[in-house]
N, C-alpha and C. Protein backbone atom coordinates (compact mmCIF):
# COMPACT_ATOMS: atom_id res chain seq x y z
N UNK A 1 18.28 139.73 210.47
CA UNK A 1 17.70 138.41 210.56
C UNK A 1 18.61 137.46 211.35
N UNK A 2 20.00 137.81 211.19
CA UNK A 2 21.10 136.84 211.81
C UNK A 2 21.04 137.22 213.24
N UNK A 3 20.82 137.99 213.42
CA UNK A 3 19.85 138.38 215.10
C UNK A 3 19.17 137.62 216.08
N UNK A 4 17.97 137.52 214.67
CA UNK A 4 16.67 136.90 215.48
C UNK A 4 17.24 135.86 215.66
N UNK A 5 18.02 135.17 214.50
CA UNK A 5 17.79 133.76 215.07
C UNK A 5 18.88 133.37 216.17
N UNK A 6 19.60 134.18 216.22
CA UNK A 6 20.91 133.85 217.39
C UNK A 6 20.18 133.88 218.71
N UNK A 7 19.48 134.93 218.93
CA UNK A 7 18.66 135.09 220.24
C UNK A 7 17.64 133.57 220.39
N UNK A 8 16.60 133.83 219.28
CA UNK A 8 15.97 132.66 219.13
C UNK A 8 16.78 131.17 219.49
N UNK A 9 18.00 131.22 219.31
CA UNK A 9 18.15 129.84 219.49
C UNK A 9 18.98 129.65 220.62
N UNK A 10 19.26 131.06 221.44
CA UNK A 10 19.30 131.06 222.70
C UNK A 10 18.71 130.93 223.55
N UNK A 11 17.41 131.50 223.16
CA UNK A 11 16.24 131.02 223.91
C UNK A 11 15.78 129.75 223.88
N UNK A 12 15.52 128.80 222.76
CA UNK A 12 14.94 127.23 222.33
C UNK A 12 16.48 126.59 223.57
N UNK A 13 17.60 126.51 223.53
CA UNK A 13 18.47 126.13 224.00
C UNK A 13 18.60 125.88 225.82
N UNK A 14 17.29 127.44 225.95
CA UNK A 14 17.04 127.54 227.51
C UNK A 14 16.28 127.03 228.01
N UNK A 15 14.95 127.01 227.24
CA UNK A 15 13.77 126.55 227.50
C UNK A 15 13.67 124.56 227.22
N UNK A 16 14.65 124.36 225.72
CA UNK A 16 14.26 122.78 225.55
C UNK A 16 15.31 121.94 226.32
N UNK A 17 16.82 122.32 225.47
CA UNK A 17 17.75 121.69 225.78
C UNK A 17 18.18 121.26 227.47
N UNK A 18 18.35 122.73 228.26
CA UNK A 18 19.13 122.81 229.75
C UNK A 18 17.95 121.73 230.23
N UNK A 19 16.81 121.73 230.23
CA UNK A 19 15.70 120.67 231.29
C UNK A 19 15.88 119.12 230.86
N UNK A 20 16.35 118.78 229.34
CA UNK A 20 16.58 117.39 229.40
C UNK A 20 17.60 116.85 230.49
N UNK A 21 18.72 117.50 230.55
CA UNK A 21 19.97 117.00 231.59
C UNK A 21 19.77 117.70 232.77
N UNK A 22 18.41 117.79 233.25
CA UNK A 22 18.55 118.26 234.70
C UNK A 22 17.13 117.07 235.03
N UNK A 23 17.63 116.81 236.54
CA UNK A 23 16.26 115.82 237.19
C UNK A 23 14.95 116.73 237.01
N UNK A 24 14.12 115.95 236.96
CA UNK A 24 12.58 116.25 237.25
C UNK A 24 12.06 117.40 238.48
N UNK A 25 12.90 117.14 239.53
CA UNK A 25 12.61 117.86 240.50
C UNK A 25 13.24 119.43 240.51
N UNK A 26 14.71 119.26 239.69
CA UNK A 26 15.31 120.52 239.55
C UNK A 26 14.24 121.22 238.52
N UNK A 27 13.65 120.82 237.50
CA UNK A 27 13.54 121.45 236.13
C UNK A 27 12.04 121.97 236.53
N UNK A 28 11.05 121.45 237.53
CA UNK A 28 9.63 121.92 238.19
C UNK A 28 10.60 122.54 239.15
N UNK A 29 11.51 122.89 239.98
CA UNK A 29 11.77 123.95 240.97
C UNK A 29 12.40 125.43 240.55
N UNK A 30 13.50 125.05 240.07
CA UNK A 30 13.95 125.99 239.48
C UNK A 30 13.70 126.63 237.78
N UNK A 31 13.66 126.19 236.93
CA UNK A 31 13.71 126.20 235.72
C UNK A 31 12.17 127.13 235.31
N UNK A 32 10.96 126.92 235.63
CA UNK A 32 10.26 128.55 235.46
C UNK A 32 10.37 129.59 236.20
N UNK A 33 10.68 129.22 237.84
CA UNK A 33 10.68 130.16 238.32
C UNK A 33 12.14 131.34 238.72
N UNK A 34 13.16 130.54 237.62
CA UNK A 34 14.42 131.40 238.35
C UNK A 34 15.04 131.43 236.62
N UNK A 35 15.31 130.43 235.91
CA UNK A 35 16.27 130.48 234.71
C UNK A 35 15.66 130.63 233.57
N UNK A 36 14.17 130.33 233.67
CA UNK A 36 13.64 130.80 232.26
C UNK A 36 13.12 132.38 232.38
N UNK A 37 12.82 132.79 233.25
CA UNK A 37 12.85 134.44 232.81
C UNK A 37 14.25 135.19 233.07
N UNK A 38 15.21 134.66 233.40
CA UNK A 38 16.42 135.17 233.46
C UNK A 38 16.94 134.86 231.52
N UNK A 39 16.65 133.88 231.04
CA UNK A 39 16.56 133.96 229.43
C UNK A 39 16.09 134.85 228.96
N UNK A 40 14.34 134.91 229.00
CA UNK A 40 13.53 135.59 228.61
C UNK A 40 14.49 136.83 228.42
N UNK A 41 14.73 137.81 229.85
CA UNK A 41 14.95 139.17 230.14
C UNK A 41 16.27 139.06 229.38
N UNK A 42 17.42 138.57 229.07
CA UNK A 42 18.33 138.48 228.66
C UNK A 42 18.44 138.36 226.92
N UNK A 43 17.45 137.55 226.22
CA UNK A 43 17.33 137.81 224.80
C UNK A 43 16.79 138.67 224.82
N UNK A 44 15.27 138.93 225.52
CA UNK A 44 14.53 140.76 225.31
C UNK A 44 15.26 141.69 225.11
N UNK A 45 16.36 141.66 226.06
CA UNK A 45 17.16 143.24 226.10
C UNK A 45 17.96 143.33 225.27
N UNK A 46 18.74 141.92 225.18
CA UNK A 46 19.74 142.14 224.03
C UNK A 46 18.99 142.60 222.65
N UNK A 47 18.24 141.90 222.64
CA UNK A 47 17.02 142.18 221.42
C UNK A 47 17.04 143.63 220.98
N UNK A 48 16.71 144.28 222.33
CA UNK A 48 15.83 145.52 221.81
C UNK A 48 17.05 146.15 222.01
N UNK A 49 18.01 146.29 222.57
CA UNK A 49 19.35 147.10 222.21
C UNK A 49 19.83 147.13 220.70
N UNK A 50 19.71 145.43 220.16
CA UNK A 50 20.16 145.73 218.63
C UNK A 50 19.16 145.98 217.99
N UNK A 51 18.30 145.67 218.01
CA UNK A 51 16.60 146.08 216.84
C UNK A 51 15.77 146.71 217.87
N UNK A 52 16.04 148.17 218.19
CA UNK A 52 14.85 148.79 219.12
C UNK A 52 13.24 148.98 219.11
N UNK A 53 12.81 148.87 217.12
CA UNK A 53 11.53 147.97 217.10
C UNK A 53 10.87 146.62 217.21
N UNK A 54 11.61 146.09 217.66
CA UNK A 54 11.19 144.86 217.77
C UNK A 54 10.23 144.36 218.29
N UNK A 55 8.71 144.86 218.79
CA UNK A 55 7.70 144.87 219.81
C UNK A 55 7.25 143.61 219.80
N UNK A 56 7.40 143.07 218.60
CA UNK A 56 6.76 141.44 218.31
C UNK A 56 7.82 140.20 219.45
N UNK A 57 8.95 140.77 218.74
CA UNK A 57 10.21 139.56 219.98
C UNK A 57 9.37 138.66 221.06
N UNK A 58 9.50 139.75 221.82
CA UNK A 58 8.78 139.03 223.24
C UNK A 58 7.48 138.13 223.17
N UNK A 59 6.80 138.22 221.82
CA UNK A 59 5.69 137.42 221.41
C UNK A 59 6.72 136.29 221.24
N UNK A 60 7.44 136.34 220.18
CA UNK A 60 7.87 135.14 219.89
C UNK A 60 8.27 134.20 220.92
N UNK A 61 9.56 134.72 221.55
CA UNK A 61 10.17 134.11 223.02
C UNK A 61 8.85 133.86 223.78
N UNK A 62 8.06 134.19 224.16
CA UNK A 62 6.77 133.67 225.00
C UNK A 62 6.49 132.41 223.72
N UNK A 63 6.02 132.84 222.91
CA UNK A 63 5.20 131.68 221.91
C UNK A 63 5.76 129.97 222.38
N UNK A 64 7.37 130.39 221.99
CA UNK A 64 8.50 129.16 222.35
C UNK A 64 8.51 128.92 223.33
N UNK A 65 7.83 129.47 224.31
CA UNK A 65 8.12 128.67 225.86
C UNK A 65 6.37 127.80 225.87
N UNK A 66 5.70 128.23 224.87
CA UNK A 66 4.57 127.31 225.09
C UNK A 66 4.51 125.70 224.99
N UNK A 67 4.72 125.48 224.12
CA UNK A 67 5.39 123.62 223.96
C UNK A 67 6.17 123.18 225.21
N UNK A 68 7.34 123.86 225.60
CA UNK A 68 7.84 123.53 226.74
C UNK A 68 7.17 123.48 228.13
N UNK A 69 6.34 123.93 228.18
CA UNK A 69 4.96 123.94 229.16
C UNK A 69 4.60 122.76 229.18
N UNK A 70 4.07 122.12 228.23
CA UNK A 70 3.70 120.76 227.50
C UNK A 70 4.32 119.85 228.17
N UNK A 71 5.85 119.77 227.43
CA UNK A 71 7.00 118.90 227.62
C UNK A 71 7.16 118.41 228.93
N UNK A 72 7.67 120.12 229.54
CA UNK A 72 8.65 119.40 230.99
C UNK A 72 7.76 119.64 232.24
N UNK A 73 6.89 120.55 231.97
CA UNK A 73 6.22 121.50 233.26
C UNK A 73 4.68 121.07 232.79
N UNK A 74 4.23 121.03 234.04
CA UNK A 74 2.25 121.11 234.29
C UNK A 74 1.95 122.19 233.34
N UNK A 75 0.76 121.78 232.38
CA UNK A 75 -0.18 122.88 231.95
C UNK A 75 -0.83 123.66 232.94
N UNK A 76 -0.66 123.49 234.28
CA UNK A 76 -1.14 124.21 235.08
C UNK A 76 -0.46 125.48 235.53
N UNK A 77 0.55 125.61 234.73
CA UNK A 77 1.77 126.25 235.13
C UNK A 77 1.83 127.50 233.65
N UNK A 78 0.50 127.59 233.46
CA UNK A 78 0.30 128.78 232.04
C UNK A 78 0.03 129.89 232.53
N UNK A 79 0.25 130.56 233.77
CA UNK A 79 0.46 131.79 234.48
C UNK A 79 1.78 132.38 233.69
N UNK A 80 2.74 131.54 234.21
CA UNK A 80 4.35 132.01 233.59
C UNK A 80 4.26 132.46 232.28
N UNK A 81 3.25 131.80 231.57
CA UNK A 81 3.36 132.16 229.77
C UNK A 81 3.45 133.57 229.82
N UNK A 82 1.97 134.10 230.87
CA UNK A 82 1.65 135.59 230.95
C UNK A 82 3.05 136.71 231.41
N UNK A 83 4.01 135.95 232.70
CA UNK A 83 4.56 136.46 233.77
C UNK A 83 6.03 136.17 232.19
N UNK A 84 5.95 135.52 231.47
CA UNK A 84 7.64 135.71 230.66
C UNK A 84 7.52 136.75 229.59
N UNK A 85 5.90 137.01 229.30
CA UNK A 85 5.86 137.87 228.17
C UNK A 85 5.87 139.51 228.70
N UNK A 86 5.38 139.45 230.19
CA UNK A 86 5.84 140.81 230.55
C UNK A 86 7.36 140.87 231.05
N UNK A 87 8.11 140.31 231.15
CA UNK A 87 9.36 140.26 231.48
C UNK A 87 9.89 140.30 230.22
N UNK A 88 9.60 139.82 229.01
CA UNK A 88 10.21 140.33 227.73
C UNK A 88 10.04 141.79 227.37
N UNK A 89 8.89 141.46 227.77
CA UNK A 89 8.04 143.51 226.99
C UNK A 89 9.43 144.76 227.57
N UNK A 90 9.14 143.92 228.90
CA UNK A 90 9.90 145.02 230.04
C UNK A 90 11.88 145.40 229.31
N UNK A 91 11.93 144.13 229.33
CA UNK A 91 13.64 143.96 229.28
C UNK A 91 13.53 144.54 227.94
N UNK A 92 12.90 144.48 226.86
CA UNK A 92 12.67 144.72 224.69
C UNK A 92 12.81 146.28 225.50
N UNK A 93 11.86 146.93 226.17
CA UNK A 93 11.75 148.12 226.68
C UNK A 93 12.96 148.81 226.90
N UNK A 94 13.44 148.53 228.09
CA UNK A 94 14.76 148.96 228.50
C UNK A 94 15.82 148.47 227.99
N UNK A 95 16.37 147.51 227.36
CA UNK A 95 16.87 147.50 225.86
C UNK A 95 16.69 148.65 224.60
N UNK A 96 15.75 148.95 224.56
CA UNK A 96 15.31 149.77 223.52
C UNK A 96 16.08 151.19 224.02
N UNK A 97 15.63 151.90 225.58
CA UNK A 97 16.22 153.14 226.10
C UNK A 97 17.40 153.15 225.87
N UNK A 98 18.34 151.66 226.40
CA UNK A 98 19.49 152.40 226.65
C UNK A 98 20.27 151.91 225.30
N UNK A 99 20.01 151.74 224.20
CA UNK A 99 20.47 151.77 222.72
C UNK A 99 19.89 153.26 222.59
N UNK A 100 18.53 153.86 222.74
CA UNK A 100 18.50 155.30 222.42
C UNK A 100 19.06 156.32 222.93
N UNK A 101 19.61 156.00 224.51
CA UNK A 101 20.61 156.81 225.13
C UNK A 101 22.28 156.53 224.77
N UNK A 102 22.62 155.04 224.61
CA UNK A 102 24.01 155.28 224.04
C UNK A 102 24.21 156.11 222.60
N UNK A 103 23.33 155.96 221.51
CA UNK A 103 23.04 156.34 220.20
C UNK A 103 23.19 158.40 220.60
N UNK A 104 22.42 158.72 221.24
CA UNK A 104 22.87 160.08 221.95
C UNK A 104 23.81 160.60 222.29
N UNK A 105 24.66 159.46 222.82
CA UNK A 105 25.74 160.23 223.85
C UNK A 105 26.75 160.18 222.31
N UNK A 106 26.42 159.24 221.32
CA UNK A 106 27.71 158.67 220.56
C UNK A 106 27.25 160.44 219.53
N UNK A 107 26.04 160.36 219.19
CA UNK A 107 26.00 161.77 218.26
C UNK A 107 26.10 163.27 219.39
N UNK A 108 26.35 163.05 220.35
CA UNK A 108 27.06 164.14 221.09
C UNK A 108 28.31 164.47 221.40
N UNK A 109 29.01 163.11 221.11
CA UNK A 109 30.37 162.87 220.65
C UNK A 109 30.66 163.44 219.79
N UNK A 110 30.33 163.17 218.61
CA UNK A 110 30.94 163.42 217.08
C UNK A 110 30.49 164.98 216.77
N UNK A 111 30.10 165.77 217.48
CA UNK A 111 29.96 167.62 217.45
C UNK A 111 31.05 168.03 218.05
């Protein structure tokens, strides 16, 4: 649980906090299209490296970027909702492999 919420509030931190102290123009240029799925992919993976079931995660982290849509960015801009939840799926994914491939190499060790 001390997990979720560390990620979780890595993510709320990316999505709410970083856009108050940046101008208007930075936070519509950069901020969906370069630093919020660089979050996204970055809690996903860490995610699914430590909890490799986690399939829901990436729901959540998408869920939390919905309000912020609201906030800082055009509702016209609810493509990304779609484009952060496959970038979670993806990163929860390959997170997930390479915890099942280190977990391998470590019980191929210990024989």
């Amino acid at each position: 649980m001390r997990e979720l919420i560390t990620y979780l509030a890595i993510a709320l931190v990316g999505f709410y906090v970083f856009p108050m102290f940046c101008s208007a123009e930075t936070v519509a240029l950069y901020f969906p299209g370069v630093v919020n799925p660089v979050i996204c992919f970055i809690c996903s993976y860490s995610y699914g490296a430590v909890r490799p079931y986690g399939w829901w995660f990436p729901l959540v982290i998408t869920a939390l970027f919905v309000p912020a849509l609201y906030i800082y960015y055009h509702p016209s801009y609810w493509y990304y909702v779609i484009g952060y939840a496959g970038i979670s799926f993806v990163a929860s994914a390959i997170g997930w492999y390479v915890a099942r491939k280190r977990e391998e190499e470590r019980k191929k060790r210990r024989r």
